[in-house]
PDB file of N, CA and C in Angstrom:
ATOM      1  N   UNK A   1    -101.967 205.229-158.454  1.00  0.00           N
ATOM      2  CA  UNK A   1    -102.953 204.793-159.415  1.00  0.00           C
ATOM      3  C   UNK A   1    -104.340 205.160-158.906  1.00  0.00           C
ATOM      4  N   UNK A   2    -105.056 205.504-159.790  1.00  0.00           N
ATOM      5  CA  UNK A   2    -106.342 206.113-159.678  1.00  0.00           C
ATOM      6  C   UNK A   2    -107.382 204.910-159.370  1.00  0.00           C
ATOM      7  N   UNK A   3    -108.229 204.883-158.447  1.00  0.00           N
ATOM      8  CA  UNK A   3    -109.366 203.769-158.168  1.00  0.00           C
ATOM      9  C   UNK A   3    -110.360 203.718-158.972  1.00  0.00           C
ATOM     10  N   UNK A   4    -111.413 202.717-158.750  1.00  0.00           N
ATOM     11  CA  UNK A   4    -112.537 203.062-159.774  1.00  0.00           C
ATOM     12  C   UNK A   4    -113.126 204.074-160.115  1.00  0.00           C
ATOM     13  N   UNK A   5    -113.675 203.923-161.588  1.00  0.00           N
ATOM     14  CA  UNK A   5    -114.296 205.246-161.515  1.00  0.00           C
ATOM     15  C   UNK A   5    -115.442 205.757-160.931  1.00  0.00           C
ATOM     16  N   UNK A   6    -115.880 207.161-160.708  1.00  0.00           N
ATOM     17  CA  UNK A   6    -117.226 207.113-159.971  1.00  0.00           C
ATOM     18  C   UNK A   6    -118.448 207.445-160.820  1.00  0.00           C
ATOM     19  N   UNK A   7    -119.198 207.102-160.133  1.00  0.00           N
ATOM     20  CA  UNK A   7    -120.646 206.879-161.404  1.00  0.00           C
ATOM     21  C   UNK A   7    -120.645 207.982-161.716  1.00  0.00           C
ATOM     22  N   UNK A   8    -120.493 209.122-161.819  1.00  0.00           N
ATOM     23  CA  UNK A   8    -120.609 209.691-163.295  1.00  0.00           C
ATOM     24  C   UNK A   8    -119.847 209.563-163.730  1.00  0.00           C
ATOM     25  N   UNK A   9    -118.256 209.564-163.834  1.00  0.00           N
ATOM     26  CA  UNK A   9    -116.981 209.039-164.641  1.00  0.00           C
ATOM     27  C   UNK A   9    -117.627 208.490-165.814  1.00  0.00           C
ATOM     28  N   UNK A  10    -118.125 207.211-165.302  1.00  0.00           N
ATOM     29  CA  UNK A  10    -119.069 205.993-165.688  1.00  0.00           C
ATOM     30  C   UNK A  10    -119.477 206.309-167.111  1.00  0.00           C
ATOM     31  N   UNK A  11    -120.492 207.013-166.478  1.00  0.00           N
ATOM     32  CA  UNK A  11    -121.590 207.366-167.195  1.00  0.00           C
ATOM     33  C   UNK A  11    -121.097 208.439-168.431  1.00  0.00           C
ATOM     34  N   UNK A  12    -120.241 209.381-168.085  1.00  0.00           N
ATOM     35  CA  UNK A  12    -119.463 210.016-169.206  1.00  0.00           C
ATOM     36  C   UNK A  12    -118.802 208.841-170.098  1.00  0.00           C
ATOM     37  N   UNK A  13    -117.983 208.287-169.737  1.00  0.00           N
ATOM     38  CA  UNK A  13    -117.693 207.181-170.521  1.00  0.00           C
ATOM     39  C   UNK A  13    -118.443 206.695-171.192  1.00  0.00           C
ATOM     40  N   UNK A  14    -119.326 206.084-170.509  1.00  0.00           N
ATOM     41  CA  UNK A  14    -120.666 205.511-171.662  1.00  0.00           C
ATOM     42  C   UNK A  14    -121.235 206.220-172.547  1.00  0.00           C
ATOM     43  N   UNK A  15    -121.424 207.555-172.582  1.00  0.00           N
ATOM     44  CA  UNK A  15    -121.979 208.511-173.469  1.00  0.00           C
ATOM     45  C   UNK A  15    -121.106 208.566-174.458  1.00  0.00           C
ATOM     46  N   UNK A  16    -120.056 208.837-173.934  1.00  0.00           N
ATOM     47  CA  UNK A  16    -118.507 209.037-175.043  1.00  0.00           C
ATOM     48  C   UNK A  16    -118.166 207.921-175.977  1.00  0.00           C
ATOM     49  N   UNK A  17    -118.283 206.370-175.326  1.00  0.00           N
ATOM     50  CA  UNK A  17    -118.971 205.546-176.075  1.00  0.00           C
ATOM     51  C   UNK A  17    -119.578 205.629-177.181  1.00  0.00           C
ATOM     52  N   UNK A  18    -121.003 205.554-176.709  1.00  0.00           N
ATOM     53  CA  UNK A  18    -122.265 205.298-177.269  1.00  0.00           C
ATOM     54  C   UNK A  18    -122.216 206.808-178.876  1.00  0.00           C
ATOM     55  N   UNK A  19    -121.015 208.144-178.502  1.00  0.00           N
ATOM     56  CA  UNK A  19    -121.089 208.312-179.548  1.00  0.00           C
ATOM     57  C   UNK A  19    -119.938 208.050-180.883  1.00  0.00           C
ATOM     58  N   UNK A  20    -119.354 207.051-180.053  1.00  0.00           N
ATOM     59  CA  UNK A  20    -118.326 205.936-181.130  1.00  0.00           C
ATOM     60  C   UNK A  20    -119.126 205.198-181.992  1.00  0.00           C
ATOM     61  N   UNK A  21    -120.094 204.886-181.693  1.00  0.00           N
ATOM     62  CA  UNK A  21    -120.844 203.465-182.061  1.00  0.00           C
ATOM     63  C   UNK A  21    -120.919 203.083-183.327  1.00  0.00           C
ATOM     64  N   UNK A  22    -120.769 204.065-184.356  1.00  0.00           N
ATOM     65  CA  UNK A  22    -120.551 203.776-185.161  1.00  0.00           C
ATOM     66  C   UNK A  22    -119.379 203.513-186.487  1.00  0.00           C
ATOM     67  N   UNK A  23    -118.170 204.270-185.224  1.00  0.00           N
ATOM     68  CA  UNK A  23    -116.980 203.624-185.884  1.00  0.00           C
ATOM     69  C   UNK A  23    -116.798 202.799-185.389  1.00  0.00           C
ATOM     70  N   UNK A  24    -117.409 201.997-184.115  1.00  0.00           N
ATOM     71  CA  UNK A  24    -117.029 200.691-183.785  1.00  0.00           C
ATOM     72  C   UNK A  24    -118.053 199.535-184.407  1.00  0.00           C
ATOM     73  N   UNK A  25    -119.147 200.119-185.370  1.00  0.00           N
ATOM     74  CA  UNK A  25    -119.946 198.939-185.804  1.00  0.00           C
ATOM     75  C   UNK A  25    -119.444 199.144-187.094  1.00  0.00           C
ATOM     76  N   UNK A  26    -118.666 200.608-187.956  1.00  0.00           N
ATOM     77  CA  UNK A  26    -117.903 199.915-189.114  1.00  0.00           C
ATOM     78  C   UNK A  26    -116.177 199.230-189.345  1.00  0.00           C
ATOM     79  N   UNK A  27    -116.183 198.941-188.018  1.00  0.00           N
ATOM     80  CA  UNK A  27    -114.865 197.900-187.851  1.00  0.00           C
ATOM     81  C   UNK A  27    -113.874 199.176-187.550  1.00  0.00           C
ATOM     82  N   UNK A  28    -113.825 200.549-188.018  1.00  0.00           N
ATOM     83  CA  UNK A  28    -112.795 201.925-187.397  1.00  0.00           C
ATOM     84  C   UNK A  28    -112.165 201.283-186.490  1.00  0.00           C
ATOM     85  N   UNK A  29    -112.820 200.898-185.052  1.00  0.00           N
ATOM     86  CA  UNK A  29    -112.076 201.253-183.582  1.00  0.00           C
ATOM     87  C   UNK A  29    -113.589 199.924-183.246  1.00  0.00           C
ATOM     88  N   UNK A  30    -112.188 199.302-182.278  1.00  0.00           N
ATOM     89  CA  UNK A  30    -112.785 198.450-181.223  1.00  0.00           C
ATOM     90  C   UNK A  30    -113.839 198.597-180.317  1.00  0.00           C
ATOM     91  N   UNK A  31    -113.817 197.803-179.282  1.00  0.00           N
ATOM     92  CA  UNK A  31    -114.891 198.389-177.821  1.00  0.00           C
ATOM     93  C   UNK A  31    -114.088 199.037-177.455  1.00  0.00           C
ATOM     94  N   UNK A  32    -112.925 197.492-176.975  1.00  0.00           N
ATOM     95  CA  UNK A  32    -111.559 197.982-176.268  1.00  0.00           C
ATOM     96  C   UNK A  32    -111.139 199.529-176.146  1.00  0.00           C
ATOM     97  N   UNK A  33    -111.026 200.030-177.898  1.00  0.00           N
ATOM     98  CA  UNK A  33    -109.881 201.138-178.144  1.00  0.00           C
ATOM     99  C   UNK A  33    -111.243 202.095-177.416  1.00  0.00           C
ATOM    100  N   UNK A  34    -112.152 201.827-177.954  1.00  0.00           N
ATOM    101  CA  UNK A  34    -113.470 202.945-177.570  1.00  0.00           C
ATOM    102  C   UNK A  34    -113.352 203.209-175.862  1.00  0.00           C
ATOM    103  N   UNK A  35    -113.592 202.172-175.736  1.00  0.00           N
ATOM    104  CA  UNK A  35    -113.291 202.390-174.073  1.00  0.00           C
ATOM    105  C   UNK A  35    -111.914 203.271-173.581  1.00  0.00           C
ATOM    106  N   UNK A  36    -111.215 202.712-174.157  1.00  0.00           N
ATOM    107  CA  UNK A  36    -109.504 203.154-173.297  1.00  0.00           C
ATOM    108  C   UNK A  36    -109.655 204.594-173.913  1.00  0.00           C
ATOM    109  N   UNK A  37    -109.663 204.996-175.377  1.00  0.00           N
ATOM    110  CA  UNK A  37    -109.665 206.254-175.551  1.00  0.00           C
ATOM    111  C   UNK A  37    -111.152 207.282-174.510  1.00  0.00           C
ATOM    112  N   UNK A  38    -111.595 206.971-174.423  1.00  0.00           N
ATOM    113  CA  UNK A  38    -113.045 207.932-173.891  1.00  0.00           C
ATOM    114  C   UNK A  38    -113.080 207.534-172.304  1.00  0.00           C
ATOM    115  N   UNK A  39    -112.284 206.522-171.853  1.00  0.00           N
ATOM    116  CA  UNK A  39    -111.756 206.413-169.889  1.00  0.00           C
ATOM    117  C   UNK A  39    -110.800 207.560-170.192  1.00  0.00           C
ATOM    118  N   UNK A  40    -109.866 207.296-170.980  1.00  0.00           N
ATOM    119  CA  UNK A  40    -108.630 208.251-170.592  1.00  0.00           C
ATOM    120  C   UNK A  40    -109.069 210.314-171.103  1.00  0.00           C
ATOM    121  N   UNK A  41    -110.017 210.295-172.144  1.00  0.00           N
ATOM    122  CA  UNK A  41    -110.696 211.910-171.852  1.00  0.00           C
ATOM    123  C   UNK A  41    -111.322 211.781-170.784  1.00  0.00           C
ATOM    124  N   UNK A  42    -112.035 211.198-170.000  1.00  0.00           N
ATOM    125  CA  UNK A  42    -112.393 211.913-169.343  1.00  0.00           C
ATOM    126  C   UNK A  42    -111.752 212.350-168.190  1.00  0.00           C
ATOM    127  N   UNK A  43    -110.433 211.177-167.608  1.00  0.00           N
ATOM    128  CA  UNK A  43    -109.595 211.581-166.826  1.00  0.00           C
ATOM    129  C   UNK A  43    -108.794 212.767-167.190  1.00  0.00           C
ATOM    130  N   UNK A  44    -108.054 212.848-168.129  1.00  0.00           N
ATOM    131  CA  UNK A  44    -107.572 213.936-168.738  1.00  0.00           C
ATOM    132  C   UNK A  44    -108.603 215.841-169.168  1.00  0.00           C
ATOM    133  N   UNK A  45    -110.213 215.293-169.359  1.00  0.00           N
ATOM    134  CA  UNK A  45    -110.435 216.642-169.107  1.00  0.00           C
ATOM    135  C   UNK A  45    -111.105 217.226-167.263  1.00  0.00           C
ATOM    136  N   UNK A  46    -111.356 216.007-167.284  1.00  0.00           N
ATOM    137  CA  UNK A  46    -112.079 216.262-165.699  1.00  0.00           C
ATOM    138  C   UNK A  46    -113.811 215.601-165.728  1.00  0.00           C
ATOM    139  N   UNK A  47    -114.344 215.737-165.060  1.00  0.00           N
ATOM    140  CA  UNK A  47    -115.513 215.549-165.469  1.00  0.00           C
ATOM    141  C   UNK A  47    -116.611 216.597-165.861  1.00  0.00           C
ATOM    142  N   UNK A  48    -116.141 217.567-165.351  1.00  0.00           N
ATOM    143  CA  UNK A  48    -117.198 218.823-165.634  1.00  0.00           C
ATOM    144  C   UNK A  48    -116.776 219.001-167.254  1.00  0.00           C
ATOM    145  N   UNK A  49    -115.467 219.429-167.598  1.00  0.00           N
ATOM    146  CA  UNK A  49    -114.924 219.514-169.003  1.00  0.00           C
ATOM    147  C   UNK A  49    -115.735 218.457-170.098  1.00  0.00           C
ATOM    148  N   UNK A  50    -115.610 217.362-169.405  1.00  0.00           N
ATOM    149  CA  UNK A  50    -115.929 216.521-170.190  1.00  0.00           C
ATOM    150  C   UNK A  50    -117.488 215.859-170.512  1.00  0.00           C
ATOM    151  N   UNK A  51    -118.427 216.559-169.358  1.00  0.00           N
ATOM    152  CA  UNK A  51    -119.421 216.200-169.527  1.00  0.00           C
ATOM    153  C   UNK A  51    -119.794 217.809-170.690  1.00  0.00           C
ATOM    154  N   UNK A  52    -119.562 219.050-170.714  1.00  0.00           N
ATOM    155  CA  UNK A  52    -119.525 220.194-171.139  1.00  0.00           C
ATOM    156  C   UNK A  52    -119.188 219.752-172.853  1.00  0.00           C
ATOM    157  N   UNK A  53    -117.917 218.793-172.878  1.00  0.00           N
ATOM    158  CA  UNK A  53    -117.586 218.227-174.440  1.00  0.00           C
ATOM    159  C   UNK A  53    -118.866 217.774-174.554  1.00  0.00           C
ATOM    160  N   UNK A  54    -119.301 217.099-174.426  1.00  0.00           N
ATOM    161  CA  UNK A  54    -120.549 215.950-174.782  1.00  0.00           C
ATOM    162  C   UNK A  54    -121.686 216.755-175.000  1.00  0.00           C
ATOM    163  N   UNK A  55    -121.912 217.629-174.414  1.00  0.00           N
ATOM    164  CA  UNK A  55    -122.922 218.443-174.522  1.00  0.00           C
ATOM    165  C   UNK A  55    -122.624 219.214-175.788  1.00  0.00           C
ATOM    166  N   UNK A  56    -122.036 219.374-176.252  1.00  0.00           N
ATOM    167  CA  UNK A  56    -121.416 220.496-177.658  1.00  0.00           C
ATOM    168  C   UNK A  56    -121.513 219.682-178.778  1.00  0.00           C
ATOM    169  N   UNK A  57    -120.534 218.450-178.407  1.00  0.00           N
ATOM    170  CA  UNK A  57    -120.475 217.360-179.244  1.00  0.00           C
ATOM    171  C   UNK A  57    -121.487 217.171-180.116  1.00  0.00           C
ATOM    172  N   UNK A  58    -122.665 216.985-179.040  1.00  0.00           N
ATOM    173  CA  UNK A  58    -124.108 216.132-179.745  1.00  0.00           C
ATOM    174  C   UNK A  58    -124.716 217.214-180.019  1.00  0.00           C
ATOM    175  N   UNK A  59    -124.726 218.104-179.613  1.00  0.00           N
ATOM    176  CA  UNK A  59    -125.575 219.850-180.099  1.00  0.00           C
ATOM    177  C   UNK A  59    -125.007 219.584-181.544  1.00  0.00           C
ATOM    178  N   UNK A  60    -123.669 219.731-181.960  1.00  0.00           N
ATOM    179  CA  UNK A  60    -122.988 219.929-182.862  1.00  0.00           C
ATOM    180  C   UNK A  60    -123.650 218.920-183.953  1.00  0.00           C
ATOM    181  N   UNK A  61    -123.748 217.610-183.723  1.00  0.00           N
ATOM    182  CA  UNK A  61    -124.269 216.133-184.346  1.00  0.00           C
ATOM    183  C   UNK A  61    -125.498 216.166-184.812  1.00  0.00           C
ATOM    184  N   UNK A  62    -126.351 217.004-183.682  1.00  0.00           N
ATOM    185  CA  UNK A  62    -127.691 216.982-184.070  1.00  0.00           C
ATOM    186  C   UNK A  62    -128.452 217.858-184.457  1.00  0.00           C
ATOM    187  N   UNK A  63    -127.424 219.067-184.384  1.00  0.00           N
ATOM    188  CA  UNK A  63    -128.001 220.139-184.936  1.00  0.00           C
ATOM    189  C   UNK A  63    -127.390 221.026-185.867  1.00  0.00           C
ATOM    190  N   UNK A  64    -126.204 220.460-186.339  1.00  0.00           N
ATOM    191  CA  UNK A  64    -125.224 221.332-187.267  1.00  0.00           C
ATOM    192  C   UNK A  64    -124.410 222.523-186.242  1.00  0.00           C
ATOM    193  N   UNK A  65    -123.413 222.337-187.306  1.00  0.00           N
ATOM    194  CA  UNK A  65    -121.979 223.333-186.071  1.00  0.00           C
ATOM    195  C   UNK A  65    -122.815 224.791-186.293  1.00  0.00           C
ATOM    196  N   UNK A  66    -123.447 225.255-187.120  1.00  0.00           N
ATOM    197  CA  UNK A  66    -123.869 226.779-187.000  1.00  0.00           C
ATOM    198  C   UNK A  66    -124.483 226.718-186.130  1.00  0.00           C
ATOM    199  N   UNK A  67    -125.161 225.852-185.222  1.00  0.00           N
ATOM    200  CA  UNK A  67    -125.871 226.210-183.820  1.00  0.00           C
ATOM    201  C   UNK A  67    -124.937 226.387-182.816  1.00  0.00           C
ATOM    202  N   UNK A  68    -123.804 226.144-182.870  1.00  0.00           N
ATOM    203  CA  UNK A  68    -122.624 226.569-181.776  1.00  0.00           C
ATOM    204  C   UNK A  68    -122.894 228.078-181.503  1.00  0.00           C
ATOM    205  N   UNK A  69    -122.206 228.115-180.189  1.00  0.00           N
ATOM    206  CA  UNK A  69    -122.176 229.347-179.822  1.00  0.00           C
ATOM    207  C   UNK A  69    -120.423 230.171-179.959  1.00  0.00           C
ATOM    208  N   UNK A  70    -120.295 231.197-180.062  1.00  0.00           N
ATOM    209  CA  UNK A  70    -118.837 231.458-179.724  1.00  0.00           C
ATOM    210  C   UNK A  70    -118.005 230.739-178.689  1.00  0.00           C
ATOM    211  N   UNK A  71    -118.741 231.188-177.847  1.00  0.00           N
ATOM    212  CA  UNK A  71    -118.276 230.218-176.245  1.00  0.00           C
ATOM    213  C   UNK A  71    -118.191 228.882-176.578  1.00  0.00           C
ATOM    214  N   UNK A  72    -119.253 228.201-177.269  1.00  0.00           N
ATOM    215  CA  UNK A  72    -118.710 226.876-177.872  1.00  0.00           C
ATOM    216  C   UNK A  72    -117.658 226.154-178.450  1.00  0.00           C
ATOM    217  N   UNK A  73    -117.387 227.079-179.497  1.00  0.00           N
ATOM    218  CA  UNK A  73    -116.226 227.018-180.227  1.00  0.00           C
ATOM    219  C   UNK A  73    -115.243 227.241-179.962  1.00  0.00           C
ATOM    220  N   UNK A  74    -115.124 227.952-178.996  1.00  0.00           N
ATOM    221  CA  UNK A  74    -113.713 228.689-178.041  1.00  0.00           C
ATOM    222  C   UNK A  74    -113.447 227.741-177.438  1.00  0.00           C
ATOM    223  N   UNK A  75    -114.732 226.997-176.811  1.00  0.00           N
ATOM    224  CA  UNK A  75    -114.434 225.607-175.507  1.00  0.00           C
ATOM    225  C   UNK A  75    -113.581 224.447-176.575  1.00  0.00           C
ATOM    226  N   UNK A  76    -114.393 224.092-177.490  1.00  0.00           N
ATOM    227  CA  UNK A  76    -113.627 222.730-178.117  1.00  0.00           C
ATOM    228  C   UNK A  76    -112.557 223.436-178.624  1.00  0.00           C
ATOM    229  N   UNK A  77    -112.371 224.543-179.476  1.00  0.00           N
ATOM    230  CA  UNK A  77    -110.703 224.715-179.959  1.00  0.00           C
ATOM    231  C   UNK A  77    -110.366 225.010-178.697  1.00  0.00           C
ATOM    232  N   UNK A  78    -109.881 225.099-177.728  1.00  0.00           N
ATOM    233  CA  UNK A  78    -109.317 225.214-176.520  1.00  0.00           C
ATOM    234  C   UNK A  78    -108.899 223.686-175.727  1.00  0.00           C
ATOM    235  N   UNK A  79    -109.728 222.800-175.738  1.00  0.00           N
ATOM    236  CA  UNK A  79    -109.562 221.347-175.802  1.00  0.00           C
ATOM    237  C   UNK A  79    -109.008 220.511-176.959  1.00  0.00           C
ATOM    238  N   UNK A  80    -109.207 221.081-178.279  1.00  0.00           N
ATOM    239  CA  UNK A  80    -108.545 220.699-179.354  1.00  0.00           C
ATOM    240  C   UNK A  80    -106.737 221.146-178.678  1.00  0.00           C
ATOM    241  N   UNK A  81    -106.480 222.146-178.367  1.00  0.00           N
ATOM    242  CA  UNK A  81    -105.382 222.542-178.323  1.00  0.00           C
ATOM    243  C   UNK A  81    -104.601 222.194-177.086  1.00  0.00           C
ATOM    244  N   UNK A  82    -105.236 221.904-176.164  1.00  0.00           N
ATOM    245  CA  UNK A  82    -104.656 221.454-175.082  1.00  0.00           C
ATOM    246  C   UNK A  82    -104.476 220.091-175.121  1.00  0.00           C
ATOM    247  N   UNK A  83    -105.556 219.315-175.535  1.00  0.00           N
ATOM    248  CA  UNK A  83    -105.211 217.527-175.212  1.00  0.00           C
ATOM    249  C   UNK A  83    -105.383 216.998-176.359  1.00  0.00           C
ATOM    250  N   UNK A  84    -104.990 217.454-177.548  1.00  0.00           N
ATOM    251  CA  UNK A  84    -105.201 216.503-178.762  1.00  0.00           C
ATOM    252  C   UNK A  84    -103.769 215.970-178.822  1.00  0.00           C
ATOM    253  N   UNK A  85    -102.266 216.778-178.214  1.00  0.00           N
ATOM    254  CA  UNK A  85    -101.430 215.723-178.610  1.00  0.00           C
ATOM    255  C   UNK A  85    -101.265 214.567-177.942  1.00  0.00           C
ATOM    256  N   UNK A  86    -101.666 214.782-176.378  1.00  0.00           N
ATOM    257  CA  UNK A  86    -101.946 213.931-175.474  1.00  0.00           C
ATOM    258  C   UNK A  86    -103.158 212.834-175.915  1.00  0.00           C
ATOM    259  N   UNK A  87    -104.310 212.796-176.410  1.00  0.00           N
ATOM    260  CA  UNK A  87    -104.875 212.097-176.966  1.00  0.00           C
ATOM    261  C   UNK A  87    -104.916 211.461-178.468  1.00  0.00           C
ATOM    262  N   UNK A  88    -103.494 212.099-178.898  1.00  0.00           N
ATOM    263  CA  UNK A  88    -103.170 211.240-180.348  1.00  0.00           C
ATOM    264  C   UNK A  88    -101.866 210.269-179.737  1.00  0.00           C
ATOM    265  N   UNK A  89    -101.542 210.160-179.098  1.00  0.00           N
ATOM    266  CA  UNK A  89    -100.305 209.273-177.684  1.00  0.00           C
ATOM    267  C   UNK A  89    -101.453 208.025-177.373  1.00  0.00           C
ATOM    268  N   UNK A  90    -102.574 208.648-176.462  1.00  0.00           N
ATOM    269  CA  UNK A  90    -103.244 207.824-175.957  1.00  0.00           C
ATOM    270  C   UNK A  90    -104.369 206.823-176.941  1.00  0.00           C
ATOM    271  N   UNK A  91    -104.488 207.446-177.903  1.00  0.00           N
ATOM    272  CA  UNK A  91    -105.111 206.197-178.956  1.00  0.00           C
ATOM    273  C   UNK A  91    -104.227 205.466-179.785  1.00  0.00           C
ATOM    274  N   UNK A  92    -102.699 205.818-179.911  1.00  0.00           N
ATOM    275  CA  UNK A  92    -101.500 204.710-180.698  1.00  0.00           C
ATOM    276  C   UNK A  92    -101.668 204.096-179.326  1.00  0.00           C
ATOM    277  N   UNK A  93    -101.602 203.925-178.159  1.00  0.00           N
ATOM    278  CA  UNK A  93    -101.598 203.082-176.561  1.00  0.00           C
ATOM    279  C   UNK A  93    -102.817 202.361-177.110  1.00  0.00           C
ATOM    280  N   UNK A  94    -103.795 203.248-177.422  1.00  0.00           N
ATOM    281  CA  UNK A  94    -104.678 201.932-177.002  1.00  0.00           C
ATOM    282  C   UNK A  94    -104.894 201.024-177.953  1.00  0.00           C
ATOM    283  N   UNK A  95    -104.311 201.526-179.139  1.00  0.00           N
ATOM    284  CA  UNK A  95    -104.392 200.573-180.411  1.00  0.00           C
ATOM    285  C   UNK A  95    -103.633 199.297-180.178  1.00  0.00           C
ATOM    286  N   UNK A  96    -102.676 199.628-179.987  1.00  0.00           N
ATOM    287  CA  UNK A  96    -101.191 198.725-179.406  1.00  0.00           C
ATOM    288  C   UNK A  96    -101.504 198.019-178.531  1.00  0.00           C
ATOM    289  N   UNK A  97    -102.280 198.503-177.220  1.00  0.00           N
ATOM    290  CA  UNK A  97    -102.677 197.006-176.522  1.00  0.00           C
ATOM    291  C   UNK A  97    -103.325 196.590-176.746  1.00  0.00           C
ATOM    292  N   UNK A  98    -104.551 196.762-177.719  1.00  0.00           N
ATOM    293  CA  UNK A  98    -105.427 196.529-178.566  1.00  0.00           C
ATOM    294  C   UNK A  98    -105.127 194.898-179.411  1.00  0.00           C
ATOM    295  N   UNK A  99    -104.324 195.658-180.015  1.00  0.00           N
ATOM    296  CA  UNK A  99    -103.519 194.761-181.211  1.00  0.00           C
ATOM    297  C   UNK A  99    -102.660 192.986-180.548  1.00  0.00           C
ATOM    298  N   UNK A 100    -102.084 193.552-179.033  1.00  0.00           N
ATOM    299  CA  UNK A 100    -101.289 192.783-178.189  1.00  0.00           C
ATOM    300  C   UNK A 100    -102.109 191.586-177.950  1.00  0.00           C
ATOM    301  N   UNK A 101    -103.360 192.011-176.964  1.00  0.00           N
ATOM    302  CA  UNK A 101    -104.176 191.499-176.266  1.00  0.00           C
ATOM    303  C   UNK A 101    -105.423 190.465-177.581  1.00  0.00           C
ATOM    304  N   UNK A 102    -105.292 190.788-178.466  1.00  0.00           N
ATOM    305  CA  UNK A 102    -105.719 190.353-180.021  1.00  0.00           C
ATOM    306  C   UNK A 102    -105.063 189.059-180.124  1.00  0.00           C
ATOM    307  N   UNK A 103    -103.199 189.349-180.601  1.00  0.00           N
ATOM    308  CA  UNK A 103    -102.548 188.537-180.665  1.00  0.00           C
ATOM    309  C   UNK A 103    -102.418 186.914-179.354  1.00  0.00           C
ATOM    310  N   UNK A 104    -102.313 187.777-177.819  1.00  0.00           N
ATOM    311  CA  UNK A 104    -102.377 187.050-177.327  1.00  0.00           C
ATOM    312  C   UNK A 104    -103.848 186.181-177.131  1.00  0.00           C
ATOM    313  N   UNK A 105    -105.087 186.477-177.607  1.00  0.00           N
ATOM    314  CA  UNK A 105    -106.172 185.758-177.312  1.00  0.00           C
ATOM    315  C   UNK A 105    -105.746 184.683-178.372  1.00  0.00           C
ATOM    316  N   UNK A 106    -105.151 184.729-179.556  1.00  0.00           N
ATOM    317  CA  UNK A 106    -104.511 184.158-180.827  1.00  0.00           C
ATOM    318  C   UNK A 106    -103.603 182.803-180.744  1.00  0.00           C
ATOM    319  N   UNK A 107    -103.257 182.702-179.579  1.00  0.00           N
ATOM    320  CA  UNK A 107    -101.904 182.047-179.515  1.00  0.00           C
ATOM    321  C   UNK A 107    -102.438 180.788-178.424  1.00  0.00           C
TER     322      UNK A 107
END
């Protein structure tokens, strides 16, 4: 098992977060799920990968996808294709303990 994470881990996380925020303020996805899904990319792309997503991500958000570059687009469909089935696994997980940990605060 993997130890804490290290401050940038962290800090990717929090970014990856912070650009949930708004499916988690229209009820979409939890903290919880927000968290567990965006801990587990970044373990799964690395941290360089994943700080590189974030950077595209928000280019993409804030400036429209025609500002991508080829190389851009190559990077996320290349991550689309490698860890999206692995990260459609890891958000039914986190829904599910999601849902568990719900029930049990319930009881």
């Amino acid at each position: 098992m993997q130890g804490p994470f290290s401050f940038k881990a962290q800090n990717l996380i929090a970014q990856l977060m912070s650009m949930q925020q708004a499916q988690i303020d229209a009820g979409e996805l939890t903290a919880f799920q927000s968290r567990c899904i965006t801990s587990n990319m970044v373990v799964m792309f690395g941290d360089a990968n994943a700080e590189r997503f974030i950077h595209i991500a928000k280019k993409a958000y804030e400036h429209g996808m025609e500002t991508l570059s080829m190389d851009d687009i190559n990077f996320m469909q290349t991550i689309n294709t490698k860890y999206m089935p692995a990260l459609t696994l890891v958000s039914a997980e986190c829904s599910e303990t999601d849902s568990q940990n719900q029930e049990e605060d319930h009881e």
